[in-house]
C-alpha atoms as a PDB file:
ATOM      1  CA  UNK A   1     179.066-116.768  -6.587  1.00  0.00           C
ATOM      2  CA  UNK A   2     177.559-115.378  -9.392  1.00  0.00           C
ATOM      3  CA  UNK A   3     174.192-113.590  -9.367  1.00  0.00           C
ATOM      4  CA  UNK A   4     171.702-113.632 -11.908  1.00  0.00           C
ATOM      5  CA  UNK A   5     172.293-110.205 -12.890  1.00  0.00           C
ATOM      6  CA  UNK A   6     175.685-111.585 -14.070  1.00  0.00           C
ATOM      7  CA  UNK A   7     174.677-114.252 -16.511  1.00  0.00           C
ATOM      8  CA  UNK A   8     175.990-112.721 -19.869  1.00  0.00           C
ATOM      9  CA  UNK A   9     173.487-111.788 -22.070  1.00  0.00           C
ATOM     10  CA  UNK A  10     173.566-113.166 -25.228  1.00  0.00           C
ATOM     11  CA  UNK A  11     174.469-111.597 -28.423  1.00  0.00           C
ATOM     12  CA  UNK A  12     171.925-110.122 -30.832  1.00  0.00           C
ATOM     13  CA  UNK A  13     172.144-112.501 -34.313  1.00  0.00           C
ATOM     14  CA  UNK A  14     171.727-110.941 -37.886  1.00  0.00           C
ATOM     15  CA  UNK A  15     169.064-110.838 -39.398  1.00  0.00           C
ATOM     16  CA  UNK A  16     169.068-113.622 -42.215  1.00  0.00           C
ATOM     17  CA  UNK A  17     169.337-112.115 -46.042  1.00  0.00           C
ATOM     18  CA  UNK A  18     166.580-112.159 -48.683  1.00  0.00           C
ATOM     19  CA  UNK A  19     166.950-115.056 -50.599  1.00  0.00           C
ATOM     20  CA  UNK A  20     168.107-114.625 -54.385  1.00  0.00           C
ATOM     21  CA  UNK A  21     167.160-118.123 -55.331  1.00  0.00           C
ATOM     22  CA  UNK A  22     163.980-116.739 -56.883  1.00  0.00           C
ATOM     23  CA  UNK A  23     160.289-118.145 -56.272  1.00  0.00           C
ATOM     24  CA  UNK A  24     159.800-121.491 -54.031  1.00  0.00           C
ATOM     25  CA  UNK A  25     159.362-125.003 -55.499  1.00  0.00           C
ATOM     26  CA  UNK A  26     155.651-124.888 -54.480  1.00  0.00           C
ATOM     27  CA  UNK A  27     155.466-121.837 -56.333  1.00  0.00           C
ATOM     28  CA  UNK A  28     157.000-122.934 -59.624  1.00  0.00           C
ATOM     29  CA  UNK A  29     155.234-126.057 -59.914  1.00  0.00           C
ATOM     30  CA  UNK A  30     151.665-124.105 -59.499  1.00  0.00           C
ATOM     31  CA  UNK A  31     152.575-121.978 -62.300  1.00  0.00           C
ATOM     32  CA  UNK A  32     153.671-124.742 -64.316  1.00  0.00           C
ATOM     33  CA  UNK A  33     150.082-126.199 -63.737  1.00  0.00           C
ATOM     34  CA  UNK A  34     148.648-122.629 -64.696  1.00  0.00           C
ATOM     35  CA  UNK A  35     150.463-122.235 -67.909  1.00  0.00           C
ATOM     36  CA  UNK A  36     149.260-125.957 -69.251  1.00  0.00           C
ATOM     37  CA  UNK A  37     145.956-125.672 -70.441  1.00  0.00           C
ATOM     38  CA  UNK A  38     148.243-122.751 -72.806  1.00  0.00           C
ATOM     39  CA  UNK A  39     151.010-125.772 -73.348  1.00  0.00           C
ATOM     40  CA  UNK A  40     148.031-128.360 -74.205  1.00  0.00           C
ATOM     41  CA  UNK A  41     146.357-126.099 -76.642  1.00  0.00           C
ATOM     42  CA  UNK A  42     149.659-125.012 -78.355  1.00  0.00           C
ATOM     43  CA  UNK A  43     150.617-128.464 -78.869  1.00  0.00           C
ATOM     44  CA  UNK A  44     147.010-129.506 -80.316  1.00  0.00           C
ATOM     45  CA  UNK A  45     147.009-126.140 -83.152  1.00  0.00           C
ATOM     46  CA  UNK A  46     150.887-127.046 -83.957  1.00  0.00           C
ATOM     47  CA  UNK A  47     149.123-130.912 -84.634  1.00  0.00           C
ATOM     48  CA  UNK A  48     146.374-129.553 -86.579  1.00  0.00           C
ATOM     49  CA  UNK A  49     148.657-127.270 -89.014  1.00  0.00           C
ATOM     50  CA  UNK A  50     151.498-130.280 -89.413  1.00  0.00           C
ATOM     51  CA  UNK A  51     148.429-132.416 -90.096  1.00  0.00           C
ATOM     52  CA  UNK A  52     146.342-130.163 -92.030  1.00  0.00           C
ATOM     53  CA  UNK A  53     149.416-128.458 -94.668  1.00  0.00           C
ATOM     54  CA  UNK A  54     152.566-131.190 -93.872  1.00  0.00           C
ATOM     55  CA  UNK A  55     152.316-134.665 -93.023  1.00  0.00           C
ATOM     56  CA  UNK A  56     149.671-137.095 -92.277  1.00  0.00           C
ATOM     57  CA  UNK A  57     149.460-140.672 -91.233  1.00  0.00           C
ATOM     58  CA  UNK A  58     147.203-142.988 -92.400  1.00  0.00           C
ATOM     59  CA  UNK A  59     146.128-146.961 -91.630  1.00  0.00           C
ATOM     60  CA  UNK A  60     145.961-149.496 -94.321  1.00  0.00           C
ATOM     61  CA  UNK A  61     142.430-150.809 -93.866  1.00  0.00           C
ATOM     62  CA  UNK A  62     142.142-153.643 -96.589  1.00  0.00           C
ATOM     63  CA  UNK A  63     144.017-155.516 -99.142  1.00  0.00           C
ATOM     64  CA  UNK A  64     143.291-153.630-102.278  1.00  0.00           C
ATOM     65  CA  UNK A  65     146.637-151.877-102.956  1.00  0.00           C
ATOM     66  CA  UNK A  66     148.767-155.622-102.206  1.00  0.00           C
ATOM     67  CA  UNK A  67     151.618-155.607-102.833  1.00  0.00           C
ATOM     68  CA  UNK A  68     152.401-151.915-102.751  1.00  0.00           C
ATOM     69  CA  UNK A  69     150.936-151.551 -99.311  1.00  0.00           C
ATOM     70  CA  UNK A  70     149.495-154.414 -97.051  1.00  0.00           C
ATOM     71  CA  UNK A  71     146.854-154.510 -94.544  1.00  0.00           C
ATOM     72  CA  UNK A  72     148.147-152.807 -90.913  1.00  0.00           C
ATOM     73  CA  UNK A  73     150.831-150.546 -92.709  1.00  0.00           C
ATOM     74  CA  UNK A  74     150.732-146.632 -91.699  1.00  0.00           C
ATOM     75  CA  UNK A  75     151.716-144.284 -94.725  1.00  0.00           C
ATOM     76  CA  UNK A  76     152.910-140.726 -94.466  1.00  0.00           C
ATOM     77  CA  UNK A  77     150.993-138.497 -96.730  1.00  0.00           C
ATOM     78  CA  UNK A  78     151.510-135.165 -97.439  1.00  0.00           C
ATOM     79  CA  UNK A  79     149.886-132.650 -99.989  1.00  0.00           C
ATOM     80  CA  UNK A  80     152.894-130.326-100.525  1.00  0.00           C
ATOM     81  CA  UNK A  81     153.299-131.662-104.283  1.00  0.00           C
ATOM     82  CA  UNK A  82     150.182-130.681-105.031  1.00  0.00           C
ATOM     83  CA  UNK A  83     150.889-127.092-104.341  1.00  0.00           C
ATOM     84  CA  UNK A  84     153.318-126.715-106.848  1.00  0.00           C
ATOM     85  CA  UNK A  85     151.926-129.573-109.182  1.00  0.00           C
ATOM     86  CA  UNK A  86     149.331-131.882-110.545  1.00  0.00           C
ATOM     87  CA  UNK A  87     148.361-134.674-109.181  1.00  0.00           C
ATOM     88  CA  UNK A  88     150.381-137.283-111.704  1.00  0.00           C
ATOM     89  CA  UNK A  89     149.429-140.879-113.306  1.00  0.00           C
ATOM     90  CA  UNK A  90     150.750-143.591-110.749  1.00  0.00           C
ATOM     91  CA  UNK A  91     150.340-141.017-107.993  1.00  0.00           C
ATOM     92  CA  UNK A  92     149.447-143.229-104.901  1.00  0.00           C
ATOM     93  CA  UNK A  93     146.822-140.928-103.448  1.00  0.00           C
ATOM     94  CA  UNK A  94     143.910-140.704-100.039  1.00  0.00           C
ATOM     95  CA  UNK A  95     141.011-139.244-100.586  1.00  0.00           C
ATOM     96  CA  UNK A  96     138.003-139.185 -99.210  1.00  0.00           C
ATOM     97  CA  UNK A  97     134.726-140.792-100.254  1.00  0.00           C
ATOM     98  CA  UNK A  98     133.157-139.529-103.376  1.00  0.00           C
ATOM     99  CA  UNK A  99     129.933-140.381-102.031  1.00  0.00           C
ATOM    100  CA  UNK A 100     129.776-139.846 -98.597  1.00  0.00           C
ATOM    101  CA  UNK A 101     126.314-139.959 -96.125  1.00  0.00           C
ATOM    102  CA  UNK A 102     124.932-136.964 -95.434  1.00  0.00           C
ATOM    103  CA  UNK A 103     126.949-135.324 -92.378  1.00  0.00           C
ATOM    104  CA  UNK A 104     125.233-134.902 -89.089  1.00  0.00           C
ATOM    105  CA  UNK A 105     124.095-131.755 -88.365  1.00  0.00           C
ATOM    106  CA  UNK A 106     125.762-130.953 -84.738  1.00  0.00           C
ATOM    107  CA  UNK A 107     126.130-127.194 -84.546  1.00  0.00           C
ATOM    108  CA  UNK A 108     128.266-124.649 -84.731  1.00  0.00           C
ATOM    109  CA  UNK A 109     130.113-124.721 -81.544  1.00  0.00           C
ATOM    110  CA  UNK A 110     129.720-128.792 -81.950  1.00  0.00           C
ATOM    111  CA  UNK A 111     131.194-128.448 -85.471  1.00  0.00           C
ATOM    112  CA  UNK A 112     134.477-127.022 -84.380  1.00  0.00           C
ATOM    113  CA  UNK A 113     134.932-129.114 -81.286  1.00  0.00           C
ATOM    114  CA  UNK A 114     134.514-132.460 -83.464  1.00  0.00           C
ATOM    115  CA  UNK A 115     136.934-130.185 -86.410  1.00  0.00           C
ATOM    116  CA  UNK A 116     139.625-129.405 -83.788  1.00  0.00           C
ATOM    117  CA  UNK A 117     139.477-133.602 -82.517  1.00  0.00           C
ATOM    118  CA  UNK A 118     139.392-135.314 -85.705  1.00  0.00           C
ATOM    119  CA  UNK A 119     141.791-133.224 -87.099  1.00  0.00           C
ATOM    120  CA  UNK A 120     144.798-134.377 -84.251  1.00  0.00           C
ATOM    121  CA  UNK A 121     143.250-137.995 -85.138  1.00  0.00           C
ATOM    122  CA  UNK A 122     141.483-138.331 -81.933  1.00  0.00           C
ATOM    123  CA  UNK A 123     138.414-139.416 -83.275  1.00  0.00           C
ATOM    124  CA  UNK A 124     138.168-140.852 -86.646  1.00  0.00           C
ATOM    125  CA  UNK A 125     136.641-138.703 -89.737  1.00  0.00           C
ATOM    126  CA  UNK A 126     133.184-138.492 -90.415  1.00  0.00           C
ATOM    127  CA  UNK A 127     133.825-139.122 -94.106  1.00  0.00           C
ATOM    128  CA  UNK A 128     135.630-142.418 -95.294  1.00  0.00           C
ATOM    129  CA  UNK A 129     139.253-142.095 -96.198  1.00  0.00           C
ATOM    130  CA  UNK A 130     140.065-144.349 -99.566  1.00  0.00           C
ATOM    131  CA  UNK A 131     143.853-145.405-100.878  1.00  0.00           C
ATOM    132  CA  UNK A 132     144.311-145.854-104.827  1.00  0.00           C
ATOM    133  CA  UNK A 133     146.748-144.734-107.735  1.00  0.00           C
ATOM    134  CA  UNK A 134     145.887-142.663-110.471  1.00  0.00           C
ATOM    135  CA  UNK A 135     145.263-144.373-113.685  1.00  0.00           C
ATOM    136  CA  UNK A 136     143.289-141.878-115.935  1.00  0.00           C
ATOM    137  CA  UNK A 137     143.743-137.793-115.683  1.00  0.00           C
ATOM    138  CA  UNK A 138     140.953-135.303-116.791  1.00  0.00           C
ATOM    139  CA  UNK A 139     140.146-135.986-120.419  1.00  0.00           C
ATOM    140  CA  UNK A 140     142.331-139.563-120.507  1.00  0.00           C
ATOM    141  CA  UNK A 141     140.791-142.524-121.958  1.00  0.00           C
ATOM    142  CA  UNK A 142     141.064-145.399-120.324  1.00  0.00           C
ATOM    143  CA  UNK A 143     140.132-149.039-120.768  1.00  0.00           C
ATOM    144  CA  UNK A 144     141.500-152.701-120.605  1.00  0.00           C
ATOM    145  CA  UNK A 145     142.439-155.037-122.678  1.00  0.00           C
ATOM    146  CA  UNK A 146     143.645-158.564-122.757  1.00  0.00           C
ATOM    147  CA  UNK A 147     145.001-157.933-118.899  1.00  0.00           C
ATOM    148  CA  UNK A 148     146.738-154.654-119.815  1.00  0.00           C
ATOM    149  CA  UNK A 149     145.573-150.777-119.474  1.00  0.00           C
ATOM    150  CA  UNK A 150     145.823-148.588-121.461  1.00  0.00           C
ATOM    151  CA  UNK A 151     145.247-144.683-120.979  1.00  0.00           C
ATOM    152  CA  UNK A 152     144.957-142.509-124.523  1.00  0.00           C
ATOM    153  CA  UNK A 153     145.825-145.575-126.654  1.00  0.00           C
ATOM    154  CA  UNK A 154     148.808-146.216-125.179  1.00  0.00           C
ATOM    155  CA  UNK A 155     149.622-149.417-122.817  1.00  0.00           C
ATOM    156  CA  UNK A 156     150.965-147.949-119.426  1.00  0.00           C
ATOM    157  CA  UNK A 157     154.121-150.125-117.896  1.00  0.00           C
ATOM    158  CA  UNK A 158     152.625-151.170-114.132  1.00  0.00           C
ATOM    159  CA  UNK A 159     155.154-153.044-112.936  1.00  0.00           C
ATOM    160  CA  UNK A 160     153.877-153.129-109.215  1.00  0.00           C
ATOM    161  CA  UNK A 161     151.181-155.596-110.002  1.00  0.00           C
ATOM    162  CA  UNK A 162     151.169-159.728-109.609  1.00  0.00           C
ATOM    163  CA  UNK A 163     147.747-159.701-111.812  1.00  0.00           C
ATOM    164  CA  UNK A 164     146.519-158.914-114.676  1.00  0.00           C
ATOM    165  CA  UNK A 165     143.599-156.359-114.789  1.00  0.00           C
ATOM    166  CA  UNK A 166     140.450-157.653-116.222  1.00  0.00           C
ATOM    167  CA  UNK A 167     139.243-156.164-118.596  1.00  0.00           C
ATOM    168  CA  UNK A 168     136.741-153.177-119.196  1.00  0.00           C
ATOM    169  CA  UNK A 169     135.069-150.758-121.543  1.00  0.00           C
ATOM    170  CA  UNK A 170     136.902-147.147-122.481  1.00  0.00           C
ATOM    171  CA  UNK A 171     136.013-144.783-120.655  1.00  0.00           C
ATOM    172  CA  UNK A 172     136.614-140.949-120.328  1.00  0.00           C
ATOM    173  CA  UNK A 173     137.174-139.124-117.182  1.00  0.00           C
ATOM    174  CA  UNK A 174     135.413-135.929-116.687  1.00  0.00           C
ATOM    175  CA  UNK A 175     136.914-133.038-116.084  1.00  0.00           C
ATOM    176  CA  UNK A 176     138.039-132.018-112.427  1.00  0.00           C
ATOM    177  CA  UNK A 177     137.944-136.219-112.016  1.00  0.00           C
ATOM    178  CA  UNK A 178     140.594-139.144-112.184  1.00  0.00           C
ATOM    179  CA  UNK A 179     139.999-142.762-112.394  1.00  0.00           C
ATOM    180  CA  UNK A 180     141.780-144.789-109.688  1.00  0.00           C
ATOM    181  CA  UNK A 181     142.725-148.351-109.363  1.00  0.00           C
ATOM    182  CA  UNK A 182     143.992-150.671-106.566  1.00  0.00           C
ATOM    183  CA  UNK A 183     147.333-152.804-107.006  1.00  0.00           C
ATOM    184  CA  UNK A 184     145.666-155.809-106.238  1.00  0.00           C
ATOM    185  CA  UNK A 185     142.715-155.660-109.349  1.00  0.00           C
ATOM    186  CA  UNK A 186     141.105-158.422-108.624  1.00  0.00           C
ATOM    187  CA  UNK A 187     139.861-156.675-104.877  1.00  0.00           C
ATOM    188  CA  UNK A 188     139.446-153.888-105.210  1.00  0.00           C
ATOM    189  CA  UNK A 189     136.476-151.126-105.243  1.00  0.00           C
ATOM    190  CA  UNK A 190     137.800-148.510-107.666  1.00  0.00           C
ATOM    191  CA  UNK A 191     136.523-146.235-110.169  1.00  0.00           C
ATOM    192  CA  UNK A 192     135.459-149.719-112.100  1.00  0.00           C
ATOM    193  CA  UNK A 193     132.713-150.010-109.791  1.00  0.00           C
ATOM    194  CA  UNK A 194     130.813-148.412-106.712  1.00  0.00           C
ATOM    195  CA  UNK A 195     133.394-146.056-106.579  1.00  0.00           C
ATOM    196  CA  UNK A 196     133.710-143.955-109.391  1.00  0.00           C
ATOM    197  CA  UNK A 197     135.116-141.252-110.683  1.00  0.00           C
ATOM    198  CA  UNK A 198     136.741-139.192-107.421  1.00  0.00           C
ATOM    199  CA  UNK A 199     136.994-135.585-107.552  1.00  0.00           C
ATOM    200  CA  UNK A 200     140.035-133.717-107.800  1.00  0.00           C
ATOM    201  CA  UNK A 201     139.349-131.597-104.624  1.00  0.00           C
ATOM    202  CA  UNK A 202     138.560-134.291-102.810  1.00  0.00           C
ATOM    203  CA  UNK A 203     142.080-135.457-102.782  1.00  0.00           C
ATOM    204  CA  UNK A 204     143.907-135.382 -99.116  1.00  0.00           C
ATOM    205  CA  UNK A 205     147.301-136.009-100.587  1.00  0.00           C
ATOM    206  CA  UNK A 206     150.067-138.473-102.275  1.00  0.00           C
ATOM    207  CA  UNK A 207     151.555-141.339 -99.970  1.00  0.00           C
ATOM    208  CA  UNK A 208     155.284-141.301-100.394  1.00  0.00           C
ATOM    209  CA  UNK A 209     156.402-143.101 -97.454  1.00  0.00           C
ATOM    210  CA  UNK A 210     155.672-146.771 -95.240  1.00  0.00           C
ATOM    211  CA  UNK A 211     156.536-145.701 -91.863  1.00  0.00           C
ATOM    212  CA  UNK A 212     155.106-148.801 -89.728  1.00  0.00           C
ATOM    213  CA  UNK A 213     155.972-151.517 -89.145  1.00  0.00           C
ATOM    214  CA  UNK A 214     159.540-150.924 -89.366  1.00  0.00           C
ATOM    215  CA  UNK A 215     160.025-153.746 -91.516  1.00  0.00           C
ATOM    216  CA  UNK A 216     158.217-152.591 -94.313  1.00  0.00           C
ATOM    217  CA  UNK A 217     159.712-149.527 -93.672  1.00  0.00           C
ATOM    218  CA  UNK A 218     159.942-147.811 -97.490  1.00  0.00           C
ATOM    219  CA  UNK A 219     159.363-145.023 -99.963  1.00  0.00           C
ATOM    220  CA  UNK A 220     156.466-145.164-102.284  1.00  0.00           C
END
């Protein structure tokens, strides 16, 4: 019979290795959640400079440029022409209102916040955004007559409109201005009326593309 003393004893295991797999799950997922407030920001400034120098999107509010655009389409605009360029006659162009309301005086620290928001398109802009096409440069003439413009004396080919444009007195755009119409003359608000001359600096950029809906998907 065999004693306690002669139970064998067992052996000694090794001691397991260090792991090479790198940090734990729990690990990597809390410095995922560390690094995206970074991620978040990065991704809002790399909006606001594609928005601000590239591309921007816009919503067709109204009917006043049928049957280029309707109402509910989304144009791309961009100002990159304009660095190299002009803006040109039949130029399909945003800008914003020529005679906005005085802003709201926020703040500083305000300011930038509402800046930084509007300009990713989370919150609408303070001043009114307008669509049009360029009729009448600095120094043009430009009038209408008989259901036809003309710019400098000359009758300008628009063949983009079902109407004739009604007519109205010459007139000469100032310098550092241009005179816009809407495709669809008979309503529209343009530089015929409330809207007047718009300034040259005011201009966001030229619409060269329908990107929604995708069946009116076209260039400009």
């Amino acid at each position: 019979m065999k004693t306690d003393t002669e139970r064998p004893v067992a052996e000694a295991r090794p001691a397991p290795e260090p792991s090479d797999d790198g940090p734990s799950l729990a690990r990597r997922v809390l410095r995922g959640i560390g690094e995206l407030p970074g991620l978040v920001l990065l991704a809002l400034l790399l909006a606001l400079l594609i928005k601000t120098f590239l591309v921007q999107a816009f919503y067709i509010p109204s009917e006043s440029m049928e049957p280029t655009l309707t109402m509910g389409d989304r144009v791309l605009v961009t100002k990159i022409p304009y660095w190299f360029g002009d803006v040109g006659r039949g130029d399909v162009i945003v800008f914003e209102d020529p005679t906005p309301d005085p802003a709201e005086d926020r703040g500083l620290v305000s300011d930038v916040f509402h800046w930084l928001i509007q300009g990713v398109g989370i919150e609408p802009p303070d001043i009114e955004d307008f669509i049009k096409r360029v009729i009448g440069k600095p120094g043009d003439i430009v009038m209408a007559r008989q259901g036809s413009v003309y710019v400098n004396g000359e009758k300008i080919s628009e063949p983009y409109l079902e109407q004739k444009t009604r007519d109205f007195p010459r007139t000469k755009v100032p310098e550092g201005k241009l005179f816009v119409l809407g495709d669809n003359r008979s309503n529209s608000l343009d530089s015929r009326f409330s809207l007047g001359f718009v300034p040259i600096d005011g201009v966001i950029g030229e619409a060269f593309m329908i990107a929604w809906p995708p069946t009116r998907l076209n260039t400009l």
